[in-house]
PDB file of N, CA and C in Angstrom:
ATOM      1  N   UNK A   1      84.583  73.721 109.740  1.00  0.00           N
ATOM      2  CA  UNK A   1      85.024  74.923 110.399  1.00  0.00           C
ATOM      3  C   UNK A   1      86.172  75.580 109.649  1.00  0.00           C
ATOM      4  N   UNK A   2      87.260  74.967 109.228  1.00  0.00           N
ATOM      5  CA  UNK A   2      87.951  75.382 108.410  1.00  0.00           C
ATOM      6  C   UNK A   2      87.902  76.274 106.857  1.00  0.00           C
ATOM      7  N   UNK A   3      86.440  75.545 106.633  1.00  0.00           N
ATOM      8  CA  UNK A   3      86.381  75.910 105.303  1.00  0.00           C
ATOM      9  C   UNK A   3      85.425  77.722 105.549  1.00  0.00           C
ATOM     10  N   UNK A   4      84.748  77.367 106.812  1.00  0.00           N
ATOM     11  CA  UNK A   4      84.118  78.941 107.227  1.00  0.00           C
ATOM     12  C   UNK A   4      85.011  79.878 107.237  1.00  0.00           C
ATOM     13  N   UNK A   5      86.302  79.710 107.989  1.00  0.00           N
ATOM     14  CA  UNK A   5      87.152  80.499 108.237  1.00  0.00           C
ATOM     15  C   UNK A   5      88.179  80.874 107.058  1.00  0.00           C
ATOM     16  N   UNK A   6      87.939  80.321 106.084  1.00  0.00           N
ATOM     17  CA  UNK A   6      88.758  80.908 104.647  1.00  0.00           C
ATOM     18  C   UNK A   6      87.884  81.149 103.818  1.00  0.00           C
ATOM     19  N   UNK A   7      86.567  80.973 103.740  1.00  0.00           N
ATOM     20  CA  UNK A   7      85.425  81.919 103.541  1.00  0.00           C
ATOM     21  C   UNK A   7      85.551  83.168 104.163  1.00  0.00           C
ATOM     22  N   UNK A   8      85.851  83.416 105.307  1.00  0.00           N
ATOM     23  CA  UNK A   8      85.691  84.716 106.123  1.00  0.00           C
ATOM     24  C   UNK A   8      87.074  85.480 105.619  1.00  0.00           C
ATOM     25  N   UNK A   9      88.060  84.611 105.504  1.00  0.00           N
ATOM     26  CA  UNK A   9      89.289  85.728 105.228  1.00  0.00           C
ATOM     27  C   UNK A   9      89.200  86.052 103.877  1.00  0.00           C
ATOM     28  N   UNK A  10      89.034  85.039 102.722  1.00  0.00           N
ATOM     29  CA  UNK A  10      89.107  85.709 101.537  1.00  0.00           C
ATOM     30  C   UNK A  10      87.906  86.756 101.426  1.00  0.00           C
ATOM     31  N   UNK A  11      86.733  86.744 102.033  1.00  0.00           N
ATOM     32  CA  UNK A  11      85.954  87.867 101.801  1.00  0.00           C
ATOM     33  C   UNK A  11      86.577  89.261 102.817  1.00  0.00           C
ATOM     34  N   UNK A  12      87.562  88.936 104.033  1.00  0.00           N
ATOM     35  CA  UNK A  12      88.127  90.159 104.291  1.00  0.00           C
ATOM     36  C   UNK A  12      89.580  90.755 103.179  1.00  0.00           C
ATOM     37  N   UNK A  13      89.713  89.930 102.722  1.00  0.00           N
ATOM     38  CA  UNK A  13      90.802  90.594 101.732  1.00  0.00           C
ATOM     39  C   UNK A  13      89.870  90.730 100.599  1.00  0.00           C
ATOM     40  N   UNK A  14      88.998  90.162 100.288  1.00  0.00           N
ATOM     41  CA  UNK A  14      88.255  91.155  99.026  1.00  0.00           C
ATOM     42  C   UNK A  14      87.866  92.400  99.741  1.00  0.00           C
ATOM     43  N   UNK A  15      87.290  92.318 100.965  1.00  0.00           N
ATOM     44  CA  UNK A  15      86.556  94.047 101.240  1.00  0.00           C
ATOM     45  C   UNK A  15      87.533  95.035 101.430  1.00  0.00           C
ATOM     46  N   UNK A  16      88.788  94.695 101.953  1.00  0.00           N
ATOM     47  CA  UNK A  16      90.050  95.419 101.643  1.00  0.00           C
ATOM     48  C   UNK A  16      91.015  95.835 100.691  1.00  0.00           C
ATOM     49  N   UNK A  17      90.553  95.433  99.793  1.00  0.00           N
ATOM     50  CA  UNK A  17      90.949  95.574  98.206  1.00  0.00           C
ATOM     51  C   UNK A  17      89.887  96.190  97.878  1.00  0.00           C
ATOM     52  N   UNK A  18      88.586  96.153  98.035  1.00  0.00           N
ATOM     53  CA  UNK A  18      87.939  97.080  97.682  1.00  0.00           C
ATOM     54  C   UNK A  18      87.791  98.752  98.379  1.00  0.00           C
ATOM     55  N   UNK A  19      88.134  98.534  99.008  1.00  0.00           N
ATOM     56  CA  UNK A  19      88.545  99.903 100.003  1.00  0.00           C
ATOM     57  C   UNK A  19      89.575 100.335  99.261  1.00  0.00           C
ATOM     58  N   UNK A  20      90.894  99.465  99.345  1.00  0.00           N
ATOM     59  CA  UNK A  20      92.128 100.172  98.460  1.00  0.00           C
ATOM     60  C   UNK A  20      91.376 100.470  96.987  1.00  0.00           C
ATOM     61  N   UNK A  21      90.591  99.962  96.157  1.00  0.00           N
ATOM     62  CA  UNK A  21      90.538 100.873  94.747  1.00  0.00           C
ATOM     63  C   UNK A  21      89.406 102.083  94.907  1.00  0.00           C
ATOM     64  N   UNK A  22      88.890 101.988  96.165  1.00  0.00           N
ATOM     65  CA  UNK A  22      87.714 102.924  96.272  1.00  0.00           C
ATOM     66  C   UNK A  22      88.568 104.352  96.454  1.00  0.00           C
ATOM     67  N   UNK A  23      89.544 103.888  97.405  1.00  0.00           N
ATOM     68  CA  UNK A  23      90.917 105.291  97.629  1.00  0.00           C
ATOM     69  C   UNK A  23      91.449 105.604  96.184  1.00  0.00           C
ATOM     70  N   UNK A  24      91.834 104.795  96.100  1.00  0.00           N
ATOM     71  CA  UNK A  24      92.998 105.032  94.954  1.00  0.00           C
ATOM     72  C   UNK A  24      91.700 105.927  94.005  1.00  0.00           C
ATOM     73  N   UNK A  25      90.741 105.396  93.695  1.00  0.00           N
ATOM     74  CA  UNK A  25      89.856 105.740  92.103  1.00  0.00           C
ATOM     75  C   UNK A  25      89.518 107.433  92.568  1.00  0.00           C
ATOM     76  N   UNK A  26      89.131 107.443  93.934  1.00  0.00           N
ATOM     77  CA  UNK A  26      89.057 109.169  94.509  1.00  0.00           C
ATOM     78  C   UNK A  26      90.411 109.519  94.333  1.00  0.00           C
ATOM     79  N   UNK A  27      91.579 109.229  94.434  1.00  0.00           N
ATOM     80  CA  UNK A  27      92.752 110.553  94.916  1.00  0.00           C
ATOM     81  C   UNK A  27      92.997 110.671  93.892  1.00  0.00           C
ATOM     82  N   UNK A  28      92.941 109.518  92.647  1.00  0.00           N
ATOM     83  CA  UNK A  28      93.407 109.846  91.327  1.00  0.00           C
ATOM     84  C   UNK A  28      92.739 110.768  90.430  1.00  0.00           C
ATOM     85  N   UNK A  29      91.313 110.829  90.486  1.00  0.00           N
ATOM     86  CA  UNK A  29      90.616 111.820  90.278  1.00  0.00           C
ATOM     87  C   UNK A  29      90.968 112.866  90.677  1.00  0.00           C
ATOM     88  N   UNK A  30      91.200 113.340  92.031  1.00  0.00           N
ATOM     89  CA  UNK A  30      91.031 114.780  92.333  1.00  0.00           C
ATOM     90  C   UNK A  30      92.738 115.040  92.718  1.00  0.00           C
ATOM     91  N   UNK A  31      93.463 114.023  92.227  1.00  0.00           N
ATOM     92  CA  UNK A  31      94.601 114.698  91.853  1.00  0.00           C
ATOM     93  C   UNK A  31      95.250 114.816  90.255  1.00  0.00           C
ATOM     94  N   UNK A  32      94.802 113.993  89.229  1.00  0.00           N
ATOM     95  CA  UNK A  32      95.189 114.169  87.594  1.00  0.00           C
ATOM     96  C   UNK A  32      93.724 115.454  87.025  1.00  0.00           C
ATOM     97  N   UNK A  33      92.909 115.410  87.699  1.00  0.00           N
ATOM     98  CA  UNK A  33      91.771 116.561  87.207  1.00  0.00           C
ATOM     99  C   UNK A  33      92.711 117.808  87.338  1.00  0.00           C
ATOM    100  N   UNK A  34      92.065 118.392  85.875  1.00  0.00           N
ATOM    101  CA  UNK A  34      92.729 119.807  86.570  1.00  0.00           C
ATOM    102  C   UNK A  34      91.301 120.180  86.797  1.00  0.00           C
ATOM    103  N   UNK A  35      90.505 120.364  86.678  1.00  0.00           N
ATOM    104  CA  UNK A  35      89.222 121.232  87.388  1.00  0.00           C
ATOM    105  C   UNK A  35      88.293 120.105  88.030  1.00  0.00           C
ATOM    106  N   UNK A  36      88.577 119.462  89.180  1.00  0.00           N
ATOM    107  CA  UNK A  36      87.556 118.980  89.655  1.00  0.00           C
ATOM    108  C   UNK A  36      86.720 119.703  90.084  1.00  0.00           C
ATOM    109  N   UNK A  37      85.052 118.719  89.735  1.00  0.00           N
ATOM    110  CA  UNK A  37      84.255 119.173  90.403  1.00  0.00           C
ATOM    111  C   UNK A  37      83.302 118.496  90.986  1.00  0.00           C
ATOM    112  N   UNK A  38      82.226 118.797  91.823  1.00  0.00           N
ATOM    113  CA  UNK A  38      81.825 118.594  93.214  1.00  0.00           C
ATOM    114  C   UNK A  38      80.858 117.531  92.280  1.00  0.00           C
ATOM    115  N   UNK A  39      80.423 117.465  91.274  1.00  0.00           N
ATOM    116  CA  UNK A  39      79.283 116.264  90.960  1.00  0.00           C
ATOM    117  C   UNK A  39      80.092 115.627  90.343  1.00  0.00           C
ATOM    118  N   UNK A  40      80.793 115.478  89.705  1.00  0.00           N
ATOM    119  CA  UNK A  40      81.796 114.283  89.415  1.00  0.00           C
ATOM    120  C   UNK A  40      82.326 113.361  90.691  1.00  0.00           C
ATOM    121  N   UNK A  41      82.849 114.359  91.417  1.00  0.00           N
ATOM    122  CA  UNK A  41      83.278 113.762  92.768  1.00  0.00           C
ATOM    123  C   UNK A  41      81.918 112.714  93.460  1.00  0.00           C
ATOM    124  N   UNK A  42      80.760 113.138  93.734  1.00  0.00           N
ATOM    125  CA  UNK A  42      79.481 112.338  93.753  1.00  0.00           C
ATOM    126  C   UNK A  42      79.535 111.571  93.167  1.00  0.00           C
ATOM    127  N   UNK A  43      79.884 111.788  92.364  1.00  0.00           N
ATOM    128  CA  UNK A  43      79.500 110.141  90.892  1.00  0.00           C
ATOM    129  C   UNK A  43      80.241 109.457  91.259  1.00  0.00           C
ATOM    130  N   UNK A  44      81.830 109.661  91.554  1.00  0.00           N
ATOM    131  CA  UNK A  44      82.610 108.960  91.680  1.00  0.00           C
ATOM    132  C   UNK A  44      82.448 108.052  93.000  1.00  0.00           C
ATOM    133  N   UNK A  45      81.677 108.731  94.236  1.00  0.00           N
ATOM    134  CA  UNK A  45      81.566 108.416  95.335  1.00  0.00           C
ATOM    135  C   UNK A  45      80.551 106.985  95.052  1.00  0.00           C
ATOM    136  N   UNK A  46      79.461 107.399  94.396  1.00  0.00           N
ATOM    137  CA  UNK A  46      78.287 106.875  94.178  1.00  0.00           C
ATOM    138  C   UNK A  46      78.919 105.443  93.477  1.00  0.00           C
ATOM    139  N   UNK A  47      79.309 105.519  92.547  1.00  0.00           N
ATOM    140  CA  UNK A  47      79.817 104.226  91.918  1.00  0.00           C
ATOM    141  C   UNK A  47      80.602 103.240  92.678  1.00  0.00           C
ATOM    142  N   UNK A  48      81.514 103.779  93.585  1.00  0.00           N
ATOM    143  CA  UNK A  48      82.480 102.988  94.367  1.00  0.00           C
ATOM    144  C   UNK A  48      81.531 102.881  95.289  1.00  0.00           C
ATOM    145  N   UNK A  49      80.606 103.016  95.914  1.00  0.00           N
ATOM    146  CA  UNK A  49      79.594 102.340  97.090  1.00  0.00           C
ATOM    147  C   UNK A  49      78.873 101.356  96.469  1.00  0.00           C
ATOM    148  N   UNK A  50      78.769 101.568  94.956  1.00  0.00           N
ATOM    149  CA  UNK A  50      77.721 100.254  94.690  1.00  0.00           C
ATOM    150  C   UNK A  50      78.282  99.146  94.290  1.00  0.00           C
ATOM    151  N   UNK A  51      79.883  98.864  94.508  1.00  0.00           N
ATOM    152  CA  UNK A  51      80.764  97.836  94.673  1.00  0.00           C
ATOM    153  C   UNK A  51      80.998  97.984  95.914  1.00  0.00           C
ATOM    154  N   UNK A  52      80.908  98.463  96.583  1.00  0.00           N
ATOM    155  CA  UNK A  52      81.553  98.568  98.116  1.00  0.00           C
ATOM    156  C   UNK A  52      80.093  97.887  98.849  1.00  0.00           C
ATOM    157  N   UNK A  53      78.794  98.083  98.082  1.00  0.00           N
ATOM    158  CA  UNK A  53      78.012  97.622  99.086  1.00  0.00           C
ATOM    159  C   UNK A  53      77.620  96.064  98.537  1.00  0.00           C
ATOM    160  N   UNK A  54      78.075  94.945  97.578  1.00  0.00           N
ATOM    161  CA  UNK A  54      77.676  94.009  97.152  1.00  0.00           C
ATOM    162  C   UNK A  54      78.498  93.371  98.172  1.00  0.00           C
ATOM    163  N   UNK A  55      79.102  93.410  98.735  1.00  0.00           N
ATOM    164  CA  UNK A  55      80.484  92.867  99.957  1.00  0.00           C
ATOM    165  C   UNK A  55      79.711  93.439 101.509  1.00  0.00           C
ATOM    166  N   UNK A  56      79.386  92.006 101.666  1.00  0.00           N
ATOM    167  CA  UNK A  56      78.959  92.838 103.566  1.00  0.00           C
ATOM    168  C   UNK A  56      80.203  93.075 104.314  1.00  0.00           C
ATOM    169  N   UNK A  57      79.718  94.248 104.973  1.00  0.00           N
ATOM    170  CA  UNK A  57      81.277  94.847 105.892  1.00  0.00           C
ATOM    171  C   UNK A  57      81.746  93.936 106.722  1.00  0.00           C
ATOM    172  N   UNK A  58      82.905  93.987 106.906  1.00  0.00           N
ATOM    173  CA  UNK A  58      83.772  92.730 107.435  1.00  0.00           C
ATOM    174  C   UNK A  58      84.574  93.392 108.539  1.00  0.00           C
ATOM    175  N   UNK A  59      84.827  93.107 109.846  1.00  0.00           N
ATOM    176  CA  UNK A  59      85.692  93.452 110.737  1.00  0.00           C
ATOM    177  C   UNK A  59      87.163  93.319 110.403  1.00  0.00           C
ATOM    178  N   UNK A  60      87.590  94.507 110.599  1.00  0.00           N
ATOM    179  CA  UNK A  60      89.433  94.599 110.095  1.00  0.00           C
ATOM    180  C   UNK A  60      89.871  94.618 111.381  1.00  0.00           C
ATOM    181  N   UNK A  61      91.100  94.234 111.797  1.00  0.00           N
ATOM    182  CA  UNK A  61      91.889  94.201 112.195  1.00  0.00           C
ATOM    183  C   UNK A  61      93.294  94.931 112.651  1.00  0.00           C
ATOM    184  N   UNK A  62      93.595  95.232 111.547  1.00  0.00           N
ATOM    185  CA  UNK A  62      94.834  95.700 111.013  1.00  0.00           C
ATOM    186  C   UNK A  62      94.576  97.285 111.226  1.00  0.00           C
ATOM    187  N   UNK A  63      95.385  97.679 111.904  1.00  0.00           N
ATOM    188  CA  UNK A  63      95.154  99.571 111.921  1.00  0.00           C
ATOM    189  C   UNK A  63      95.142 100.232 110.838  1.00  0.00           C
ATOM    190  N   UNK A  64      95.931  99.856 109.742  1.00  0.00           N
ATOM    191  CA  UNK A  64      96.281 100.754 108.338  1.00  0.00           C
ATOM    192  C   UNK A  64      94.674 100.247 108.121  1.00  0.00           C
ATOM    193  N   UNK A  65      93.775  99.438 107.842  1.00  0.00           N
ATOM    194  CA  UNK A  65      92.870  98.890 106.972  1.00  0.00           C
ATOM    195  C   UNK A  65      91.623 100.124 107.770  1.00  0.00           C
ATOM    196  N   UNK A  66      91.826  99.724 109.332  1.00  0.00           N
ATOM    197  CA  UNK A  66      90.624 100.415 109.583  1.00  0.00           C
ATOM    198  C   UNK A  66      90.764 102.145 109.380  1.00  0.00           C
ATOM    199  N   UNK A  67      91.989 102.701 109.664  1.00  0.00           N
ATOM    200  CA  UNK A  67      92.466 103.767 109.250  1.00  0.00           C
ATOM    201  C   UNK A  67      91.941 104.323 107.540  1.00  0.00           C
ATOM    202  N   UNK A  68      91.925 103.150 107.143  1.00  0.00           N
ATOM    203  CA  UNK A  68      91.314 103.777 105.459  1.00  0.00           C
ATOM    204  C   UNK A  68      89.985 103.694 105.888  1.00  0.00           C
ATOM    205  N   UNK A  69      89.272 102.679 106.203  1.00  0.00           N
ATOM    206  CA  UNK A  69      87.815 102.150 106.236  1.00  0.00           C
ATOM    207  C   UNK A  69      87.343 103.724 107.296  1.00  0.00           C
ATOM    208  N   UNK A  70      87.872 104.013 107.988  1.00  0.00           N
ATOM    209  CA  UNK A  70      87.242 105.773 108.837  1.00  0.00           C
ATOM    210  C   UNK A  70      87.599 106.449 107.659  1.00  0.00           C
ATOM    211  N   UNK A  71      88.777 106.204 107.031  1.00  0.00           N
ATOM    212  CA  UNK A  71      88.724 108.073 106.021  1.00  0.00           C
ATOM    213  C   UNK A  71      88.191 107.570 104.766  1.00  0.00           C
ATOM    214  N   UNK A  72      87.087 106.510 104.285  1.00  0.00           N
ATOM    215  CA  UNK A  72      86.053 106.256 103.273  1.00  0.00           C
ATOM    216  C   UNK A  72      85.157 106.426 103.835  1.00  0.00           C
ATOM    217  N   UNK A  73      85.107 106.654 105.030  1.00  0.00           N
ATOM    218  CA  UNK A  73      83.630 107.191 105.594  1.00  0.00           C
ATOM    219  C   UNK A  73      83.276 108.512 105.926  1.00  0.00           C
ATOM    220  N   UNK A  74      84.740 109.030 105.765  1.00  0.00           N
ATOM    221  CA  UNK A  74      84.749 110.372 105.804  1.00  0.00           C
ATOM    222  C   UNK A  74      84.379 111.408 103.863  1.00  0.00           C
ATOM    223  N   UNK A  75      85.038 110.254 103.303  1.00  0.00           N
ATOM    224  CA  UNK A  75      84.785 110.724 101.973  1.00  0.00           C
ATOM    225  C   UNK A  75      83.673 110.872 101.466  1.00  0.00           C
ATOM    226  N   UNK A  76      82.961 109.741 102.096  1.00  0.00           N
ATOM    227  CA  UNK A  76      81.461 109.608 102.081  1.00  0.00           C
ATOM    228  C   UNK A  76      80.504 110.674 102.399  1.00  0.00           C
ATOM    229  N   UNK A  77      80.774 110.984 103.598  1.00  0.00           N
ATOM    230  CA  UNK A  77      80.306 112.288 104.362  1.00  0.00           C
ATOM    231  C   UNK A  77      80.419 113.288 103.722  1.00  0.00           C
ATOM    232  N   UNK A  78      81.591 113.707 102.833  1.00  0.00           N
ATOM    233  CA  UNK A  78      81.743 114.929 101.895  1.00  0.00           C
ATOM    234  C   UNK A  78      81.018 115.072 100.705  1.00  0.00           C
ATOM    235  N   UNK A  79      79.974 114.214 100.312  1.00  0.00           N
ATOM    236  CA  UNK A  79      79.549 113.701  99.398  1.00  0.00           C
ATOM    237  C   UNK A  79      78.019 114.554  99.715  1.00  0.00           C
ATOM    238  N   UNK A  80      77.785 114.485 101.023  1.00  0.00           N
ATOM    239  CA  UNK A  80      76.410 115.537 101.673  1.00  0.00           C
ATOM    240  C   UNK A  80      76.876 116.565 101.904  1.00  0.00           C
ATOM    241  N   UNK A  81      77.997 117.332 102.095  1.00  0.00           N
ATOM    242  CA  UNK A  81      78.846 118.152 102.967  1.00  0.00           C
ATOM    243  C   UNK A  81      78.945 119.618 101.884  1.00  0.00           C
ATOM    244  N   UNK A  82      78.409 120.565 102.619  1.00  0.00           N
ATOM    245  CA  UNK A  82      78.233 122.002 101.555  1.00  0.00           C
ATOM    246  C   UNK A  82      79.718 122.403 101.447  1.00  0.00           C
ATOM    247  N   UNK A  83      80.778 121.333 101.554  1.00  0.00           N
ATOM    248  CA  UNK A  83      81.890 121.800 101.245  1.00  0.00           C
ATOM    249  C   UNK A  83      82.749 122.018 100.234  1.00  0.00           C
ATOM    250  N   UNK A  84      83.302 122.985  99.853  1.00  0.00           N
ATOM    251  CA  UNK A  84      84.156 123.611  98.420  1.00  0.00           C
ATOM    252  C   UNK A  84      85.025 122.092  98.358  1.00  0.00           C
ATOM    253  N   UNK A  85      85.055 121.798  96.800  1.00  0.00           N
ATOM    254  CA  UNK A  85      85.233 120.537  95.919  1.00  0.00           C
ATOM    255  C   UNK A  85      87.309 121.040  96.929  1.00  0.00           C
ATOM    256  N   UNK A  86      87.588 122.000  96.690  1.00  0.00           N
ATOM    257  CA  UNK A  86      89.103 122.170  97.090  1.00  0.00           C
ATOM    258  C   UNK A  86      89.151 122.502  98.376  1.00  0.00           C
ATOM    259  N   UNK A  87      88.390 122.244  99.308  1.00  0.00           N
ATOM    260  CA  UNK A  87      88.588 122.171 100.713  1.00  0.00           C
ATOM    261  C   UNK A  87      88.467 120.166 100.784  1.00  0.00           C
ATOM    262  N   UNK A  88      87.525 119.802  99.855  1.00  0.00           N
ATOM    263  CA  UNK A  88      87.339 118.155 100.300  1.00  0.00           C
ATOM    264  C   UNK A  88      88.810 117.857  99.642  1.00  0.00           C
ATOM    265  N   UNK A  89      89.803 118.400  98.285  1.00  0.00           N
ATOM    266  CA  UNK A  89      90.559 118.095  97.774  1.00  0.00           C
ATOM    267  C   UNK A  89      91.828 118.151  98.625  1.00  0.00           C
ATOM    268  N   UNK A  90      91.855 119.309  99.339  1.00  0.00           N
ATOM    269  CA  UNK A  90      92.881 119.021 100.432  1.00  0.00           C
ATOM    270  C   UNK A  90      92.868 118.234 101.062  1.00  0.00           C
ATOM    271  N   UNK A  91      91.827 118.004 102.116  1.00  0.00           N
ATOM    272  CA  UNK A  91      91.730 117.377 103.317  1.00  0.00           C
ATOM    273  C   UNK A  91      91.919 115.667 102.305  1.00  0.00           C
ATOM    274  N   UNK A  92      91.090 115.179 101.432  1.00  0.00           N
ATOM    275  CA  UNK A  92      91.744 113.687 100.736  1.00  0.00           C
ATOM    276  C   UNK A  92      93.194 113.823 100.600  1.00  0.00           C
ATOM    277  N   UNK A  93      93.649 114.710  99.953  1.00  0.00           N
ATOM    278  CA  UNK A  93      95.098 114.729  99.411  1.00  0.00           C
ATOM    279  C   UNK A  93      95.845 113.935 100.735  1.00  0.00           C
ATOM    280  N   UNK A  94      95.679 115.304 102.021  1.00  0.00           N
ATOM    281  CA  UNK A  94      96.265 115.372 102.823  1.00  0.00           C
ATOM    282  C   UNK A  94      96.336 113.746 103.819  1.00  0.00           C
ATOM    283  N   UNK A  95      95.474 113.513 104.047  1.00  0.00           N
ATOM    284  CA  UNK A  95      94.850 112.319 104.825  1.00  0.00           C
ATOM    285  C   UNK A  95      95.635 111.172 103.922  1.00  0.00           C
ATOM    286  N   UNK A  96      95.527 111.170 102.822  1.00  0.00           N
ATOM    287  CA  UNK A  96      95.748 109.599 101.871  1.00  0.00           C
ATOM    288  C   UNK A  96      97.052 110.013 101.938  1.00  0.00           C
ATOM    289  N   UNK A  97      97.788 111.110 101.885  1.00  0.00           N
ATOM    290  CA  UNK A  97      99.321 111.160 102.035  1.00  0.00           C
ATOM    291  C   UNK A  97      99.843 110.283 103.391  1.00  0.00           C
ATOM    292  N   UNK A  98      99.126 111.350 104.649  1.00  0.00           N
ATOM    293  CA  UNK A  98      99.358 110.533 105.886  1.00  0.00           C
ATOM    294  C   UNK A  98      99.067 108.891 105.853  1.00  0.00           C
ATOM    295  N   UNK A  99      98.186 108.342 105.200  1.00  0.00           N
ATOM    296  CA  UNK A  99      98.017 106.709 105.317  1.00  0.00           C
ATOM    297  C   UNK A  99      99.040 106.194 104.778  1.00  0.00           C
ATOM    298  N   UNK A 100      99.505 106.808 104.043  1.00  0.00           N
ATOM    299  CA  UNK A 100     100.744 105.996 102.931  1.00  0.00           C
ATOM    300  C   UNK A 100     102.206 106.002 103.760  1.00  0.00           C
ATOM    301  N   UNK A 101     102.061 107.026 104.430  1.00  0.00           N
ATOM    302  CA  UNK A 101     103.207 107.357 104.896  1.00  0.00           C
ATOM    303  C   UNK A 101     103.213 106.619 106.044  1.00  0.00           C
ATOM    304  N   UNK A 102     102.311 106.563 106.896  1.00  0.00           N
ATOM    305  CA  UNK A 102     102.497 105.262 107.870  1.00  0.00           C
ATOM    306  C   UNK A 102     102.718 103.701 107.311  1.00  0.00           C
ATOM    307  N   UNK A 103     102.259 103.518 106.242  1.00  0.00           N
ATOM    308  CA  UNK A 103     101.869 102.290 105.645  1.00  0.00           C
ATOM    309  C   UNK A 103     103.359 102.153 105.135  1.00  0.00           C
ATOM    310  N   UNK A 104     104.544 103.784 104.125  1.00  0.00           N
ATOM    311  CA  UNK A 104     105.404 103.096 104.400  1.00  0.00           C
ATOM    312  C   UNK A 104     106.782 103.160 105.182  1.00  0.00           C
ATOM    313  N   UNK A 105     106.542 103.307 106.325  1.00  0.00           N
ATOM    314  CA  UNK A 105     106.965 103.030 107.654  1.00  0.00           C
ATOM    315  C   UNK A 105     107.383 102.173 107.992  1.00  0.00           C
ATOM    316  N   UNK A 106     106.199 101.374 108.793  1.00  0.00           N
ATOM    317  CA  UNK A 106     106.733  99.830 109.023  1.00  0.00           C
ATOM    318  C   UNK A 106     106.862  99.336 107.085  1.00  0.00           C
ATOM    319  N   UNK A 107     106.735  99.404 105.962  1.00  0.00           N
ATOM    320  CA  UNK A 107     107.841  98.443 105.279  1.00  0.00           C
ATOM    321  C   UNK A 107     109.490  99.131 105.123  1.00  0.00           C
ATOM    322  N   UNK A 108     109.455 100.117 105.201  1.00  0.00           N
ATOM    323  CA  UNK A 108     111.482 100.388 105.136  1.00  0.00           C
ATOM    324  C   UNK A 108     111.651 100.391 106.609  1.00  0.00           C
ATOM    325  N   UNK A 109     111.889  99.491 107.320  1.00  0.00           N
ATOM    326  CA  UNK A 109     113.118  99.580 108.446  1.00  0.00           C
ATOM    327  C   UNK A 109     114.171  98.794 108.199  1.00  0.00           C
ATOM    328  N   UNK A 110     115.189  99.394 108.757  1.00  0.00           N
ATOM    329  CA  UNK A 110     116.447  99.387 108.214  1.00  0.00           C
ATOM    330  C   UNK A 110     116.946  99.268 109.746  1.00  0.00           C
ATOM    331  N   UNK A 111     117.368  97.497 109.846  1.00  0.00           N
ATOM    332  CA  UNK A 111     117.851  97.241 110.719  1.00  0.00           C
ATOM    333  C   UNK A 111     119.678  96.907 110.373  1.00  0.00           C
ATOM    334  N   UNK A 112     120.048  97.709 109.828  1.00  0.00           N
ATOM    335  CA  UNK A 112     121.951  97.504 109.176  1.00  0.00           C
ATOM    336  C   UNK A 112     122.726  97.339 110.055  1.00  0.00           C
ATOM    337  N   UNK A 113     122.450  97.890 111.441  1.00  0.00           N
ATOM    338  CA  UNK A 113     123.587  98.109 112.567  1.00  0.00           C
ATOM    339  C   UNK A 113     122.905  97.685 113.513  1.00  0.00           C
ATOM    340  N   UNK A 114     121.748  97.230 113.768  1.00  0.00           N
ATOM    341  CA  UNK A 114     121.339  96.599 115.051  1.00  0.00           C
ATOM    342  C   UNK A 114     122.137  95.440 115.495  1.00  0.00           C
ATOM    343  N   UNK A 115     122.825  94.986 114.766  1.00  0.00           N
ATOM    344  CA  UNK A 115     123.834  93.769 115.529  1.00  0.00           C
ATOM    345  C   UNK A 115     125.101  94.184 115.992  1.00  0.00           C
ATOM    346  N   UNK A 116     125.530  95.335 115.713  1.00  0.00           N
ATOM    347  CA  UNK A 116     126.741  95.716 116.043  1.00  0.00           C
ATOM    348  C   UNK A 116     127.028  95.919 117.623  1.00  0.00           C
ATOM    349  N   UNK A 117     127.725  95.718 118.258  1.00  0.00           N
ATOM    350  CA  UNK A 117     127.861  95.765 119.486  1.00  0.00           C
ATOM    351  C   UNK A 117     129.120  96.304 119.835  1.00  0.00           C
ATOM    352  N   UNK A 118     129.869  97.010 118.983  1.00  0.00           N
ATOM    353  CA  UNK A 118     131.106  97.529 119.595  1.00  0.00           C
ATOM    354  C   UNK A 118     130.771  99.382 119.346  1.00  0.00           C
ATOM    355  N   UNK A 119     129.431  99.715 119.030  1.00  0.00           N
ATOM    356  CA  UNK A 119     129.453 100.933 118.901  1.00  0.00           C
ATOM    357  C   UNK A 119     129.020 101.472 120.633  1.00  0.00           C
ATOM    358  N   UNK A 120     128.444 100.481 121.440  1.00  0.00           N
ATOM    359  CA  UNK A 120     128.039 100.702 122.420  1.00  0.00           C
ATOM    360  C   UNK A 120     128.798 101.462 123.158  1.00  0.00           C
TER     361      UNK A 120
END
């Protein structure tokens, strides 16, 4: 039983690492491009699913994880979507900004004065 259950986690931290380079390999694209365009973006989509699909999907946990795992499914979707390459470029930009920014959230808190008790 033990050995199932670290079977199951190291394949959830591989499918979550693969999610993180599936993000990262899109925003870096359609943010160092200066002219992206809409079939590159496909290709790019296309390639990161055929590593994304050798890994059976794994239940996350963690809000930041499933939070990416909905907006790779959204990226996905743009991939059929008659939408202008710089309407999908915003809405990624925008979205992968917001994940990061929650993500880094909880790591800087800055508990310096929570012990102080004479400011009360």
């Amino acid at each position: 039983m033990n050995r199932e259950k670290n079977i199951e986690d190291a394949t959830r931290v591989k499918y979550a690492r693969l999610l993180d380079r599936f993000h990262k390999s899109i925003v870096s694209y359609l943010t160092l491009s200066a002219n992206p365009s809409k079939d590159i973006y496909i290709k790019k989509i296309e390639a990161n699913l055929v590593h994304l699909s050798k890994i059976p999907h794994i239940d996350l946990y963690k809000s930041d994880l499933k939070n990416l795992e909905s907006f790779i499914k959204k990226m996905v979707e743009f991939k059929d979507s008659d939408k202008s390459i710089e309407d999908i470029r915003d809405y990624v930009l925008y979205t992968s900004n917001q994940l990061q920014k929650t993500q880094n959230r909880k790591k800087y808190k800055k508990e310096k004065y929570s012990n102080h008790k004479d400011w009360e």
